[in-house]
N, C-alpha and C. Protein backbone atom coordinates (compact mmCIF):
# COMPACT_ATOMS: atom_id res chain seq x y z
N UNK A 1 141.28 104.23 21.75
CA UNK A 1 140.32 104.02 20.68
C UNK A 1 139.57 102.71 20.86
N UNK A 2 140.69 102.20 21.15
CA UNK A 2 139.53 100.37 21.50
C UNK A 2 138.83 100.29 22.43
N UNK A 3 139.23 101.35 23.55
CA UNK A 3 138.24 101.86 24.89
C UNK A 3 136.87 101.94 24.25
N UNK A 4 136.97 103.11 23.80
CA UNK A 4 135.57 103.90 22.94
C UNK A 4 135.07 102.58 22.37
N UNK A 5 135.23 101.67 21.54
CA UNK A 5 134.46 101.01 20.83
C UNK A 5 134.02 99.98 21.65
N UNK A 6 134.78 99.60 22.41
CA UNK A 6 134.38 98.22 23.83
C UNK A 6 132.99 99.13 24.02
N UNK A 7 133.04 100.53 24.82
CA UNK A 7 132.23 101.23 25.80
C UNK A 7 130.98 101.20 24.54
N UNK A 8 131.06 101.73 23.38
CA UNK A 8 129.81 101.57 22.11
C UNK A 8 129.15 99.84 22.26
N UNK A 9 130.10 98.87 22.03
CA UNK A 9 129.67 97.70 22.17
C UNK A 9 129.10 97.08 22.94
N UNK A 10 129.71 97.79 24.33
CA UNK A 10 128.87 97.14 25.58
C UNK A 10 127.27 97.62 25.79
N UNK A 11 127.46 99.03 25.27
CA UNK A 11 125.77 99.85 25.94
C UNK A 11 124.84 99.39 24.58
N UNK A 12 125.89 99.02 23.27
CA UNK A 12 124.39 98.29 22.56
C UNK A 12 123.98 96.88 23.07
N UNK A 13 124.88 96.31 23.58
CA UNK A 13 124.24 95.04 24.09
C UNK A 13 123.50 94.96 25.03
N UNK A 14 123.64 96.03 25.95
CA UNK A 14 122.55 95.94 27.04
C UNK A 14 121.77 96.69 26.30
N UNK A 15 121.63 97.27 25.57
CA UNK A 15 120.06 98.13 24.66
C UNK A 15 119.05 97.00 24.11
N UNK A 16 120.12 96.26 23.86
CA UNK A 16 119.64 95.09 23.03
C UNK A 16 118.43 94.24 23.55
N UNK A 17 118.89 94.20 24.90
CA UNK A 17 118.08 93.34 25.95
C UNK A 17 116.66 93.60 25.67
N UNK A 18 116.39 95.17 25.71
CA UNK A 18 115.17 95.94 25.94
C UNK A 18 114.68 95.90 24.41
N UNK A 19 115.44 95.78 23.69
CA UNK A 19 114.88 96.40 22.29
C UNK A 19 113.98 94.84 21.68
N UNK A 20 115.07 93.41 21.90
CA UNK A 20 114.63 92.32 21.24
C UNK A 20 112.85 91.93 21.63
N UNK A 21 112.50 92.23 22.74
CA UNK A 21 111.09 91.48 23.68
C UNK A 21 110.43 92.12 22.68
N UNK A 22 110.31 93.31 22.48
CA UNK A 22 109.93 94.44 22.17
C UNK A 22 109.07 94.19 20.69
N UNK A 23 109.71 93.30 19.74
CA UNK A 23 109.72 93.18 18.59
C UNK A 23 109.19 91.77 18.63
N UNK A 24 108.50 90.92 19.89
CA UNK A 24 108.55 89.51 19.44
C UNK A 24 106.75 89.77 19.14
N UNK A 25 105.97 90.82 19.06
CA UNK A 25 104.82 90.97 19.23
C UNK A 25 104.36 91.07 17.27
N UNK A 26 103.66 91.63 16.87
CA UNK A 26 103.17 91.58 15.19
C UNK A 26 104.93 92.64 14.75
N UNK A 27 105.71 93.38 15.21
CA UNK A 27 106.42 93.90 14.82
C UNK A 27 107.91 92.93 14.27
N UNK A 28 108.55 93.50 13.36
CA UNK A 28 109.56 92.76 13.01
C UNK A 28 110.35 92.54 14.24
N UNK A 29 111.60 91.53 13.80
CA UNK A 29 112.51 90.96 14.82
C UNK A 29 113.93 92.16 14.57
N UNK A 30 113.91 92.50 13.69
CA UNK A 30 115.02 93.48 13.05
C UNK A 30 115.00 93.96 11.69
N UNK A 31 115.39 95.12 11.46
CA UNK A 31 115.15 95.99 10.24
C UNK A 31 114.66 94.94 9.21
N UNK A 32 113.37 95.05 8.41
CA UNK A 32 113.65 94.15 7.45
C UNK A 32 114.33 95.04 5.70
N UNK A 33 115.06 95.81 5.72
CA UNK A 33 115.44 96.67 4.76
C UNK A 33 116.65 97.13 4.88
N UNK A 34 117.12 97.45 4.24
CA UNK A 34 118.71 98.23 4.43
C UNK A 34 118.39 99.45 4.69
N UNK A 35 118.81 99.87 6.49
CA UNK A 35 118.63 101.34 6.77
C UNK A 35 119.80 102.01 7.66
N UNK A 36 119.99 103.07 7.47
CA UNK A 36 121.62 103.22 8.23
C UNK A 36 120.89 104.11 9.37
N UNK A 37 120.75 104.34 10.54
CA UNK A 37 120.47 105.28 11.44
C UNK A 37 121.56 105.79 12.10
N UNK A 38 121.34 107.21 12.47
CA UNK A 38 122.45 107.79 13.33
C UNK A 38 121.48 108.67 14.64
N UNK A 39 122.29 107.41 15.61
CA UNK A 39 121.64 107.40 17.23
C UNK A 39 122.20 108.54 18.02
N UNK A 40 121.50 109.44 18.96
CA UNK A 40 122.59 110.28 20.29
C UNK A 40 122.73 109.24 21.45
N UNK A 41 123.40 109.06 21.64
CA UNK A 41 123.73 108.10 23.11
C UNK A 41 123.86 108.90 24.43
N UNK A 42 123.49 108.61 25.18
CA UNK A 42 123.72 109.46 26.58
C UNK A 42 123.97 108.28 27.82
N UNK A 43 124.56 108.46 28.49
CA UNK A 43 124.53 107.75 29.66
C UNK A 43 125.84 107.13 29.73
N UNK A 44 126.73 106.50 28.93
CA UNK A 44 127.68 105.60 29.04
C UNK A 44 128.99 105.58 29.64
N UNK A 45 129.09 105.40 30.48
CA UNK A 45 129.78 105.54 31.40
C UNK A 45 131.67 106.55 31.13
N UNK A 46 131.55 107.75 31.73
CA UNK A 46 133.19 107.92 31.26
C UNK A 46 132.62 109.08 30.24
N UNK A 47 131.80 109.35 29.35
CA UNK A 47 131.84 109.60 28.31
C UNK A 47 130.52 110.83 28.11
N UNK A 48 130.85 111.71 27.78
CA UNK A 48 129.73 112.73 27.42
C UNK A 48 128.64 111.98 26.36
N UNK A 49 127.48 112.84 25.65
CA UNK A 49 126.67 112.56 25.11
C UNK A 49 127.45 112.34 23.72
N UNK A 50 127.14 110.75 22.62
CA UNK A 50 127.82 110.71 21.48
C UNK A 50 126.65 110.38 20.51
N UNK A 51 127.03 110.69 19.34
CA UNK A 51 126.88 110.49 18.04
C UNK A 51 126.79 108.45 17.82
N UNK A 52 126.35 108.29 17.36
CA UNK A 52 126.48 106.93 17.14
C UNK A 52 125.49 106.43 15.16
N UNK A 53 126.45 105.64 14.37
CA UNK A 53 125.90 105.73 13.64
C UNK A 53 125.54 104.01 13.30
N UNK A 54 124.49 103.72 12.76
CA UNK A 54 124.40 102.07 12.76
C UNK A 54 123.98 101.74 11.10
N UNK A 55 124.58 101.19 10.33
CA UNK A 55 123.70 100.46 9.06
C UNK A 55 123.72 98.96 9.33
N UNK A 56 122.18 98.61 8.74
CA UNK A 56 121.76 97.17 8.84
C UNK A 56 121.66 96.90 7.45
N UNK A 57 121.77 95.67 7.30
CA UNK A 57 121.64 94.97 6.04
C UNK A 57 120.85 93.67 6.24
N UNK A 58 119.56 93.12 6.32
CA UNK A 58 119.40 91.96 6.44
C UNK A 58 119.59 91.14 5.34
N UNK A 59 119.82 91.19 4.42
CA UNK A 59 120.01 90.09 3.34
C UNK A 59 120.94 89.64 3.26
N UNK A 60 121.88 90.42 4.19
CA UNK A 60 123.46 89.77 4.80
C UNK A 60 123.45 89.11 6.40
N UNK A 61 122.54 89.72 6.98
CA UNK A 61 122.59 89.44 8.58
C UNK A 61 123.91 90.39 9.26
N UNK A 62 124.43 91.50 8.23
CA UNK A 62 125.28 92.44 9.21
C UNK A 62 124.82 93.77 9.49
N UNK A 63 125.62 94.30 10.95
CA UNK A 63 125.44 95.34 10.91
C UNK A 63 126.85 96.09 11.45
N UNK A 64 126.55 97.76 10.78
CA UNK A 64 128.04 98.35 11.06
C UNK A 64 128.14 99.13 12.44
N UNK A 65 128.49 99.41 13.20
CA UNK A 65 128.46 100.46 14.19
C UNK A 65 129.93 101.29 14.41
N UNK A 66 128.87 102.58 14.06
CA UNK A 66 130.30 103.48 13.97
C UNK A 66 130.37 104.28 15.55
N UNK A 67 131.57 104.38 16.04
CA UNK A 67 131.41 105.60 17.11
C UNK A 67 131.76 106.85 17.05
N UNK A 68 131.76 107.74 17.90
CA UNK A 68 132.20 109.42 17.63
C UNK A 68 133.54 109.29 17.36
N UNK A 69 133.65 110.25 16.61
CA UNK A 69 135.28 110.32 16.41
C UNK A 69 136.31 109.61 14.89
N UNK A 70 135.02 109.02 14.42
CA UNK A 70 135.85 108.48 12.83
C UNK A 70 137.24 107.48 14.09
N UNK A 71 137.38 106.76 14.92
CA UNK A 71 138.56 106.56 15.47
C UNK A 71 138.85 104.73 14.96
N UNK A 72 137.46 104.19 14.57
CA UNK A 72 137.42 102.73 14.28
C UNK A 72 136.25 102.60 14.20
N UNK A 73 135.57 101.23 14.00
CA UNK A 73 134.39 100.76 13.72
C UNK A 73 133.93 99.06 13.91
N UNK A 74 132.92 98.83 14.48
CA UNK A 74 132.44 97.44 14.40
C UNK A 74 131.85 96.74 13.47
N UNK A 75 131.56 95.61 12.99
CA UNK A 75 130.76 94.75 12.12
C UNK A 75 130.63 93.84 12.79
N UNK A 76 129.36 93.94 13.28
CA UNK A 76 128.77 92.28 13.44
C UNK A 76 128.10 91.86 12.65
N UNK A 77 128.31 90.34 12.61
CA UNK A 77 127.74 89.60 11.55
C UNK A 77 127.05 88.12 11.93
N UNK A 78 125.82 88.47 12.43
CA UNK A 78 124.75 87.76 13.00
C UNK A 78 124.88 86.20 12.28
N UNK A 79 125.09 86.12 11.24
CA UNK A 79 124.89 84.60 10.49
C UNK A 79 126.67 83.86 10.60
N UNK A 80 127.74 84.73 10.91
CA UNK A 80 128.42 83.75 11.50
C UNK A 80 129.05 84.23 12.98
N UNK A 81 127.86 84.66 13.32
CA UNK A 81 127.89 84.44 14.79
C UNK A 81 129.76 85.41 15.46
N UNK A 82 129.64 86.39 14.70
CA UNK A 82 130.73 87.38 14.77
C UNK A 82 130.65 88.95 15.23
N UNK A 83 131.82 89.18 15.95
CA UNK A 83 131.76 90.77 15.84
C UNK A 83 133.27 91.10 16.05
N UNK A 84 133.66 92.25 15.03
CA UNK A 84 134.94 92.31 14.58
C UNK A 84 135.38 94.04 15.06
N UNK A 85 136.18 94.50 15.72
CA UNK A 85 136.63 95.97 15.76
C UNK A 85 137.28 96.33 14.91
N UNK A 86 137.65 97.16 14.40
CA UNK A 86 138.41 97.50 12.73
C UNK A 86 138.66 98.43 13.05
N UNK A 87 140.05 99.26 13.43
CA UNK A 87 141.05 100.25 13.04
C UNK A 87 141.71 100.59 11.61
N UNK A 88 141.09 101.00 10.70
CA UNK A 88 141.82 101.28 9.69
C UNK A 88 143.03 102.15 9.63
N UNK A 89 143.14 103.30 10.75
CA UNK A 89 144.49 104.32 10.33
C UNK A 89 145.56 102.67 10.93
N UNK A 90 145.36 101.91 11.88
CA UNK A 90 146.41 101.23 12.31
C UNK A 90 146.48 100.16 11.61
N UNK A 91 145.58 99.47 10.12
CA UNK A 91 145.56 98.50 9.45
C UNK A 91 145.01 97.56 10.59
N UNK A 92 144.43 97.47 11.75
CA UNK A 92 144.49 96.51 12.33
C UNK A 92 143.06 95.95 12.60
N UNK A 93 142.42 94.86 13.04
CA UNK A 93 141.41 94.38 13.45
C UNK A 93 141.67 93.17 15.17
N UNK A 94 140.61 93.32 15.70
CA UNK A 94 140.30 92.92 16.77
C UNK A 94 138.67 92.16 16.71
N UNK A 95 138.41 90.55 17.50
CA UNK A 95 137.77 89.92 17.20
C UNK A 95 137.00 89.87 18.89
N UNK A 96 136.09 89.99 19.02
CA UNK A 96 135.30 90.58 19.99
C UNK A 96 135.21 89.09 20.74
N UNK A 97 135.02 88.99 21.99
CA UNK A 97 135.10 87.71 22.41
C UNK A 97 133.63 87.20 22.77
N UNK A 98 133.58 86.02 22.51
CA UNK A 98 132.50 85.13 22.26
C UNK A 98 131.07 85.42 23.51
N UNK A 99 131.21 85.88 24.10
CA UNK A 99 130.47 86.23 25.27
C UNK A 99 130.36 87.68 25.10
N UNK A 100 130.79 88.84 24.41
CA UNK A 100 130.10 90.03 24.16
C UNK A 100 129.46 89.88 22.88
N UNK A 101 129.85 88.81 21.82
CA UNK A 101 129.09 88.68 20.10
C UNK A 101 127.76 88.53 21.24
N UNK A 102 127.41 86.90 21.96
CA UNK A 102 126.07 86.74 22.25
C UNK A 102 125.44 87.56 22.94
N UNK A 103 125.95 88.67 23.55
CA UNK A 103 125.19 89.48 24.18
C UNK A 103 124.63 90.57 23.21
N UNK A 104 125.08 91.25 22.52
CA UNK A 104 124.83 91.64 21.01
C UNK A 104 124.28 91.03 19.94
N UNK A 105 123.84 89.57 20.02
CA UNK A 105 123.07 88.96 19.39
C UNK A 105 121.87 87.88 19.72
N UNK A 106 121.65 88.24 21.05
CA UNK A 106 120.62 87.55 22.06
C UNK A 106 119.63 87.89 21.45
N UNK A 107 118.61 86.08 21.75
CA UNK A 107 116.96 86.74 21.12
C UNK A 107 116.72 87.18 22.86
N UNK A 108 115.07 86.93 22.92
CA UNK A 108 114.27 87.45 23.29
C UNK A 108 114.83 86.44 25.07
N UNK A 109 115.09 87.32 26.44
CA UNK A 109 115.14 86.77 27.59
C UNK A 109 114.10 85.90 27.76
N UNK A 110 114.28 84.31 28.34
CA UNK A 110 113.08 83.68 28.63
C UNK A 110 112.51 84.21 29.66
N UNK A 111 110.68 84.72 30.18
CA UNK A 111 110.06 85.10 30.83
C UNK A 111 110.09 86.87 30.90
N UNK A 112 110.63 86.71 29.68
CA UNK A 112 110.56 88.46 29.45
C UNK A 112 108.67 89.01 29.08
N UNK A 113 108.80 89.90 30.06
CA UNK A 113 106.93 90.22 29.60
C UNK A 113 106.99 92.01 28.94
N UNK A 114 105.96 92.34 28.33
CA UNK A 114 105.98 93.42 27.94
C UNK A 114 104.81 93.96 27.52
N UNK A 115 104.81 95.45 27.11
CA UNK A 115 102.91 95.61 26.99
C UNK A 115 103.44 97.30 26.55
N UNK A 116 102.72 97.53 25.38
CA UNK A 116 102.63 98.98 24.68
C UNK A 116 102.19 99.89 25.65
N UNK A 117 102.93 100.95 25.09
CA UNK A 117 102.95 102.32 25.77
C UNK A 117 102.15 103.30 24.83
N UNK A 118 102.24 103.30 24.10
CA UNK A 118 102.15 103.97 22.42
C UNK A 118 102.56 104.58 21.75
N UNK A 119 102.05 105.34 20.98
CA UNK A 119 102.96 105.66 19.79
C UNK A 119 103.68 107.17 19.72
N UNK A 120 104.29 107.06 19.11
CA UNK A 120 105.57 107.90 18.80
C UNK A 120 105.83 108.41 17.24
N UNK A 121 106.38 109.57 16.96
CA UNK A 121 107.86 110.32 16.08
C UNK A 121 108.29 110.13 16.95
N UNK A 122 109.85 109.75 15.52
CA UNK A 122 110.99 110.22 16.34
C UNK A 122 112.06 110.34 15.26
N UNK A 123 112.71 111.06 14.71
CA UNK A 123 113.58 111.26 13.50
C UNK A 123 112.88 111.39 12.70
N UNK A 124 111.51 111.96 12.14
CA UNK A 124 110.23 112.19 11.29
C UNK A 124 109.44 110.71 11.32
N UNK A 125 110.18 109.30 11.52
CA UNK A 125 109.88 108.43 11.49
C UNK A 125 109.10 107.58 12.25
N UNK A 126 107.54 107.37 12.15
CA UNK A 126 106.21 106.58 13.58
C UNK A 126 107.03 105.28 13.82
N UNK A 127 106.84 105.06 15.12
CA UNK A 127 107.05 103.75 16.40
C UNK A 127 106.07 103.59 17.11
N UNK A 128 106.10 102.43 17.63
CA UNK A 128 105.41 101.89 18.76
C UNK A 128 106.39 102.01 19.92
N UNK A 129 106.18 102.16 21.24
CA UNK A 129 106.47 102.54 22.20
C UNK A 129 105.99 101.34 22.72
N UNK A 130 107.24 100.40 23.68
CA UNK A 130 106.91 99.10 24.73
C UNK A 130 107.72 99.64 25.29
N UNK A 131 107.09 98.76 26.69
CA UNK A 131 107.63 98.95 28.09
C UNK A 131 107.92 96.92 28.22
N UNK A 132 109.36 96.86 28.77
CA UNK A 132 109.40 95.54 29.12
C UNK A 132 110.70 95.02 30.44
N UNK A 133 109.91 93.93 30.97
CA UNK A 133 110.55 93.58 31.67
C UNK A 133 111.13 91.89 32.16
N UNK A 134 112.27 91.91 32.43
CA UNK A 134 112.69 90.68 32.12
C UNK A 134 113.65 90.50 33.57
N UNK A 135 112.87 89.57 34.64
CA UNK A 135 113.87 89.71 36.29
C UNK A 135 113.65 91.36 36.40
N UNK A 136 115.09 91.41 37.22
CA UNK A 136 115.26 92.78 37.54
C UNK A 136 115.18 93.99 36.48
N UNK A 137 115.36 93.25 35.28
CA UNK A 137 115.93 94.57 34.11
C UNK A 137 114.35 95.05 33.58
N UNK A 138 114.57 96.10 33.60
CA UNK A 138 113.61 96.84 32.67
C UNK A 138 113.96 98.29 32.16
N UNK A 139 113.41 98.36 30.95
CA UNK A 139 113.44 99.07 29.79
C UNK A 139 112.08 99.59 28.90
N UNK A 140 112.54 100.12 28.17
CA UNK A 140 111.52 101.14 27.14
C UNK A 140 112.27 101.00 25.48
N UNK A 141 111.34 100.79 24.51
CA UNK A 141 111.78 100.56 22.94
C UNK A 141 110.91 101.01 22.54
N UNK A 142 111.32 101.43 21.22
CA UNK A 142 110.13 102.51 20.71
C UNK A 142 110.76 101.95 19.07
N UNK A 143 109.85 100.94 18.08
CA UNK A 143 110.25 100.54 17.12
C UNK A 143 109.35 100.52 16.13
N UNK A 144 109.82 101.01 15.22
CA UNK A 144 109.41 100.86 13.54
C UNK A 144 108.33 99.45 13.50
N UNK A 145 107.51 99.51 12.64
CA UNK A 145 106.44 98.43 12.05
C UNK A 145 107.75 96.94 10.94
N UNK A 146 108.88 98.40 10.42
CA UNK A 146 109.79 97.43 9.70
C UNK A 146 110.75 97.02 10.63
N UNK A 147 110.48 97.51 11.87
CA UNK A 147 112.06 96.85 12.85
C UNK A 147 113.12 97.61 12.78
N UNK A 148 112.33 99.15 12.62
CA UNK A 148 113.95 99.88 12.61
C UNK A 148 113.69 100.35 14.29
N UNK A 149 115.00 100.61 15.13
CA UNK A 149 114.70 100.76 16.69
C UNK A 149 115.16 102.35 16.36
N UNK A 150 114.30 103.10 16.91
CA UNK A 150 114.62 104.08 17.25
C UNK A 150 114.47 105.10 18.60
N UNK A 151 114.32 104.50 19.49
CA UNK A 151 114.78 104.95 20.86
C UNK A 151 114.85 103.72 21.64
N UNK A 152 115.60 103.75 22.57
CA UNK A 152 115.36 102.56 23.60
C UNK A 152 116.04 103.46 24.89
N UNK A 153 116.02 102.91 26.29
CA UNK A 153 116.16 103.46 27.24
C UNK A 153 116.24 101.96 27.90
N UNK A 154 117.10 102.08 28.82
CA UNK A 154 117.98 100.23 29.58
C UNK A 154 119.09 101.22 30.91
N UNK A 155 119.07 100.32 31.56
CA UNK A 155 120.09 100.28 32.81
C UNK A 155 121.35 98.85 32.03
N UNK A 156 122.35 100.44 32.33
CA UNK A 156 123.51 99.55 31.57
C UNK A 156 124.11 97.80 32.95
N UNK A 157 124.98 97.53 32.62
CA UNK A 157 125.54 96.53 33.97
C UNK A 157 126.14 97.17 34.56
N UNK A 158 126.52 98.68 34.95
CA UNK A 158 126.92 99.17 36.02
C UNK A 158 126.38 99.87 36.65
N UNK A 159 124.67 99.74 36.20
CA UNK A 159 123.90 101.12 36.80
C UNK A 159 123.54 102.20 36.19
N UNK A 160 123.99 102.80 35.54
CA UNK A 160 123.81 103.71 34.82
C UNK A 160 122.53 103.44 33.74
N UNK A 161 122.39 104.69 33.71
CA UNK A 161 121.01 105.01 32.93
C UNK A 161 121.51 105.34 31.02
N UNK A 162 121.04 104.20 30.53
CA UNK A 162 121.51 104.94 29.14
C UNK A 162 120.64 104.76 27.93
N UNK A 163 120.44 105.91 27.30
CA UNK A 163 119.48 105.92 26.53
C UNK A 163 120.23 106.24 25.40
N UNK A 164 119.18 105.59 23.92
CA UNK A 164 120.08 106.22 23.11
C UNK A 164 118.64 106.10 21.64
N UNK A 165 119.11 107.63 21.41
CA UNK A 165 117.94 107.85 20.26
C UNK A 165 117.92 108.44 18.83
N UNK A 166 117.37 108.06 18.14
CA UNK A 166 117.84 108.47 16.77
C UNK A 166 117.57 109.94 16.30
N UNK A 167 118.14 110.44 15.39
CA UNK A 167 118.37 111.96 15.21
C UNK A 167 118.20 112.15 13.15
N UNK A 168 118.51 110.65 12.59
CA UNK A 168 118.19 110.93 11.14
C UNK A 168 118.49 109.51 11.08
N UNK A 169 117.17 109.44 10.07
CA UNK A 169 116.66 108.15 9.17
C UNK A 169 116.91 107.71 8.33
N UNK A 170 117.99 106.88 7.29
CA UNK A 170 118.05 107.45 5.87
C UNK A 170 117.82 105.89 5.17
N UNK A 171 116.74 105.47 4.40
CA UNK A 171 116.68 103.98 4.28
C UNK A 171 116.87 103.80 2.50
N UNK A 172 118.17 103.26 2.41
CA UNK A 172 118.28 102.51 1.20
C UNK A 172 119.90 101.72 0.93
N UNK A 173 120.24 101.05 -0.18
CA UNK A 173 121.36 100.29 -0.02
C UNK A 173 122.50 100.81 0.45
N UNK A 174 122.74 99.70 1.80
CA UNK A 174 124.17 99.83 2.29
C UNK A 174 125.31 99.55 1.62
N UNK A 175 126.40 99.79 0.70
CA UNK A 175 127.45 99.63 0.01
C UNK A 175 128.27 98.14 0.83
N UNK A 176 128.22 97.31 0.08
CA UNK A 176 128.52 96.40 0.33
C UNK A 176 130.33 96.01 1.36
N UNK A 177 131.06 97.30 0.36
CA UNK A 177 132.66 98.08 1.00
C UNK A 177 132.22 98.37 2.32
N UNK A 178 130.90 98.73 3.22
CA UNK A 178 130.90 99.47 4.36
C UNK A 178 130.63 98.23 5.39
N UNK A 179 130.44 96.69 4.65
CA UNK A 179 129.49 95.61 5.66
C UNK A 179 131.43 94.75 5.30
N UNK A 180 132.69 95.22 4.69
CA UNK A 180 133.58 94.45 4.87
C UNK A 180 134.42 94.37 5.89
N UNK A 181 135.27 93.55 6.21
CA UNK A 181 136.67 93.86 6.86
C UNK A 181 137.24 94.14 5.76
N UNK A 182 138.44 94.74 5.63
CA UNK A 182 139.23 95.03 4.45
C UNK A 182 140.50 94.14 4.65
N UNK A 183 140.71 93.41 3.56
CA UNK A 183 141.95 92.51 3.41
C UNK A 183 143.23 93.26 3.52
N UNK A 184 144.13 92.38 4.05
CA UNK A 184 145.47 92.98 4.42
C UNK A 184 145.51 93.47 6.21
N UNK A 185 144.64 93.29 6.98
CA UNK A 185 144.77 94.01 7.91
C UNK A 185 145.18 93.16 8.85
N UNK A 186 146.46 93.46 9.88
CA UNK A 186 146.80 92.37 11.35
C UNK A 186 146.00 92.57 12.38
N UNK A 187 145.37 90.87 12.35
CA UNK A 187 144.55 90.72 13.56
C UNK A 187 145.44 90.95 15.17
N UNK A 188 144.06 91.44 15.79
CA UNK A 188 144.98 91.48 16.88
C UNK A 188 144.19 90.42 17.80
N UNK A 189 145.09 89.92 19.40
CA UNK A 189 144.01 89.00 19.81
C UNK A 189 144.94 88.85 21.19
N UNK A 190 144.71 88.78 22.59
CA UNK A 190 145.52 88.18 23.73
C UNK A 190 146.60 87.35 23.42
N UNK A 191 147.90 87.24 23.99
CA UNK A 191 148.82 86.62 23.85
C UNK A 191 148.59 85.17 24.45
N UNK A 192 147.38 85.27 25.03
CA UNK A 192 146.87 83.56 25.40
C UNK A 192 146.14 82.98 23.94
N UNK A 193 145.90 84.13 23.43
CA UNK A 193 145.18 83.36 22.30
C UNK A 193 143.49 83.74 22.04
N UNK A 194 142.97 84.21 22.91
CA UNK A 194 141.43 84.51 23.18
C UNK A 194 141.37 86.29 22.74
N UNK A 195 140.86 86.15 21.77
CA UNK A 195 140.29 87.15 21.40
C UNK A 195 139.74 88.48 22.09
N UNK A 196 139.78 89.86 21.14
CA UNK A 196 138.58 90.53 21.78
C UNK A 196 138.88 91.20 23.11
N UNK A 197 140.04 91.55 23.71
CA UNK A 197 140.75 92.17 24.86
C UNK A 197 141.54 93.05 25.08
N UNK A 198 140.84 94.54 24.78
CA UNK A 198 142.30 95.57 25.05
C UNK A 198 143.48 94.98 25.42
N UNK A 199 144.51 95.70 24.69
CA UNK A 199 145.84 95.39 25.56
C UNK A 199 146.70 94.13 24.60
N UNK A 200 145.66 93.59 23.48
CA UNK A 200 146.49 92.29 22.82
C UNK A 200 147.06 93.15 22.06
N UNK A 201 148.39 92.20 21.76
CA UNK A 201 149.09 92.15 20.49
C UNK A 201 149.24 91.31 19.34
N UNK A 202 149.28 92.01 17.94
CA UNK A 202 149.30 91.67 16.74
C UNK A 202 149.47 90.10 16.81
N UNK A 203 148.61 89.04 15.86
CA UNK A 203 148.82 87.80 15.97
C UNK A 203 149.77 87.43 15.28
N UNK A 204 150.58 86.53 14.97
CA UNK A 204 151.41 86.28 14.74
C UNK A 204 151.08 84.80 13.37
């Protein structure tokens, strides 16, 4: 289960890459509204085509990411610079290590260039369509006027091709219960102490 959510965490961070340039133009930087989208993912390594579901909240700076399977769930939380895995059937939580939060919360690559493709549906919902490139990496984002992303297309860090696109739109308040960790739960974390690493056990 913590497999699955690492493998969700990693392919949004490299999405991320492509999606941020994308938005530094008259378009927002990120949702400016509370909107929950549910993405198809394809490409990710190991793993058939998934379901992926995301709510944003900016008036909090979090967001939730769910993966296939109801098996656990992420919250990152952009304003303290966090991202948390949450197992509820096991009561447990896991604290993502400091070098996958910033990759999941990177602005814009310095010398990243980019230039419209045009426009788009996509979940009933109009985008702008960019093409961008930053060094070797390049990508495709296709985003809302309010900063909602709804397609992007990126070369993950192993090569692979992964795209991932939205399938339903639904924009209004995120329940505040869905942006928590829930109290009572044992953190988990490396027996060195460093966070965020399959394989830890319960902290002590």
């Amino acid at each position: 289960m913590i497999r699955i959510l690492a493998r969700v965490g990693a392919a949004t961070a490299a999405l991320a890459l492509v999606a941020v340039p994308a938005l530094a133009q008259p378009a927002q930087l990120r949702p400016t509204r509370d909107v929950t989208v549910t993405y198809r993912m394809v490409g990710v390594t190991g793993t058939a085509p998934q379901e992926v579901r995301m709510a944003f909240s900016p008036s909090t700076g979090k967001q939730r990411v769910d993966p296939p399977g109801g098996v656990g769930w992420m919250l990152i939380d952009r304003r303290a610079n966090s991202a948390v895995m949450v197992m509820d059937a096991q009561r447990m939580t896991m604290a993502m290590p400091q070098e996958a939060v910033a990759a999941m919360t990177q602005e814009m690559p310095a010398g990243a260039t980019f230039r419209v493709k045009g426009n788009a549906t996509i979940a009933g919902t109009a985008c702008t369509e960019w093409e961008m490139t930053a060094g070797t990496a390049k990508g495709t984002s296709c985003i809302t006027d309010d900063g909602v992303l709804l397609r992007t297309a990126a070369t993950a860090p192993d090569g692979t091709n992964v795209v991932m696109e939205a399938t339903q739109v639904t924009y209004g308040p995120v329940d505040p219960a869905r942006l928590t960790v829930p109290s009572g739960y044992n953190a988990m974390q490396m027996p060195n102490g460093a966070p965020g690493t399959p394989g830890a056990m319960p902290a002590r």
